[in-house]
Protein backbone atom coordinates (compact mmCIF):
# COMPACT_ATOMS: atom_id res chain seq x y z
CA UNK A 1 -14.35 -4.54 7.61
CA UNK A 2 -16.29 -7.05 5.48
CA UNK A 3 -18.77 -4.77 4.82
CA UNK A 4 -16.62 -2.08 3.52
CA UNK A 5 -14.95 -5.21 1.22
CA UNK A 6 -19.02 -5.45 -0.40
CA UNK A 7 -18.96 -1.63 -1.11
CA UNK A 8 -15.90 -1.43 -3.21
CA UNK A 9 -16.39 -1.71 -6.52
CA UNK A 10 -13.63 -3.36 -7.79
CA UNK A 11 -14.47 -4.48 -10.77
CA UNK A 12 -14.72 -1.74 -11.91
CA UNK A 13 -11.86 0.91 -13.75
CA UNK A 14 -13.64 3.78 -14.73
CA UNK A 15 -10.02 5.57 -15.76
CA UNK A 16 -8.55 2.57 -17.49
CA UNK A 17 -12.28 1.82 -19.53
CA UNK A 18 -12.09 5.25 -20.38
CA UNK A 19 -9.26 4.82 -22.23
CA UNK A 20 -10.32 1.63 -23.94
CA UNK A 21 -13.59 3.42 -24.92
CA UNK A 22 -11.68 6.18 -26.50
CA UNK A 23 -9.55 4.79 -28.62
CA UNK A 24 -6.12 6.00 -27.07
CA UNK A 25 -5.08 3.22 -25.98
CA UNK A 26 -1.74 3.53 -27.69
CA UNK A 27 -1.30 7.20 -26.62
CA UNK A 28 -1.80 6.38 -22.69
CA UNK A 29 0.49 3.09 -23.33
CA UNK A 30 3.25 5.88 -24.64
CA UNK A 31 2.68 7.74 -22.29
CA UNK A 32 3.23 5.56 -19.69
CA UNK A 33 6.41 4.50 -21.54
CA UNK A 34 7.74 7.64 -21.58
CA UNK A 35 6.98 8.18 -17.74
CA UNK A 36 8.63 4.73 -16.84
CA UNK A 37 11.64 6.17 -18.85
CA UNK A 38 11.78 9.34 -17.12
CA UNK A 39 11.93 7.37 -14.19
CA UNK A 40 14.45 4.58 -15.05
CA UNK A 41 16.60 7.64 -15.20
CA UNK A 42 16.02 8.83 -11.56
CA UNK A 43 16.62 5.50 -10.24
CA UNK A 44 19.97 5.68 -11.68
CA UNK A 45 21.15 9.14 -11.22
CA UNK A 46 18.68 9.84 -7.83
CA UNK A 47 19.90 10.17 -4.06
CA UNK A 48 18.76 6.98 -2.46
CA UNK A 49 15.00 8.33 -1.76
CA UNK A 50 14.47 9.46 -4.96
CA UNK A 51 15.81 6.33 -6.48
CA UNK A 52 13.78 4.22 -4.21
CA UNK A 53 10.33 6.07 -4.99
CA UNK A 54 11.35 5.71 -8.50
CA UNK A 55 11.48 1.93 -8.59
CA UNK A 56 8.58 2.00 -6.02
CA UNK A 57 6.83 3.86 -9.07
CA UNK A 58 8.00 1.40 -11.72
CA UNK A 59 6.52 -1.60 -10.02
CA UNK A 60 3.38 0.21 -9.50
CA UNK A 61 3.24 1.06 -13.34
CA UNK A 62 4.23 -2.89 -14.26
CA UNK A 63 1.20 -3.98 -12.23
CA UNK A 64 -1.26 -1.04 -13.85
CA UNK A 65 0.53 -2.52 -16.97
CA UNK A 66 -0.60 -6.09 -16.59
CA UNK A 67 -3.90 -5.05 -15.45
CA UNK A 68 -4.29 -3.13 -18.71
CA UNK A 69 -3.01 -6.47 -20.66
CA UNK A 70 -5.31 -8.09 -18.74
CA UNK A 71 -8.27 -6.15 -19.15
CA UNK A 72 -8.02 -6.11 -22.87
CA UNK A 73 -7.48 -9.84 -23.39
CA UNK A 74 -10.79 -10.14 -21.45
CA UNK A 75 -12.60 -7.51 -23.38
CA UNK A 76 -11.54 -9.68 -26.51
CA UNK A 77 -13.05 -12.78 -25.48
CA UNK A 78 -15.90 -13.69 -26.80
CA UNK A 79 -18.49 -12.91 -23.46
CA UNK A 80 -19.89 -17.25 -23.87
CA UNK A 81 -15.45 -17.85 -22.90
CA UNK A 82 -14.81 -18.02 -19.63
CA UNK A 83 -12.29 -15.23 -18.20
CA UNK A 84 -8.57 -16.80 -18.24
């Protein structure tokens, strides 16, 4: 198992620096807006499933959220700062 811990490369998001690289940065963040909306709505108005995976979904998109926050505030740091 620790072996397969030293193969993962997880520093690493090629999606997310992809999107920093580009320049949309504020098209994926509406994006992801309008997706967290969609699914705000089937929380409320879904059978209990649905309405579960959608909240399941919304956490997962606040954590991809903060990692994006995170990410940036790092990339803006001068690299002789150390990462907060």
């Amino acid at each position: 198992m620790q072996n397969d811990l030293n193969q993962v490369d997880w520093r690493s998001f090629p999606v997310l620096e992809g999107v920093f690289q580009s320049g949309r940065l504020p098209e994926f963040l509406e994006r992801c807006e309008q997706t967290c909306r969609e699914l705000d709505e089937l929380a409320r108005s879904g059978d209990s499933r649905t309405a579960e995976r959608a909240r399941s979904a919304m956490t997962a998109y606040g954590h991809a959220l903060q990692l994006i926050s995170n990410l940036a505030a790092t990339a803006s740091q001068p690299a002789d700062e150390p990462a907060r």
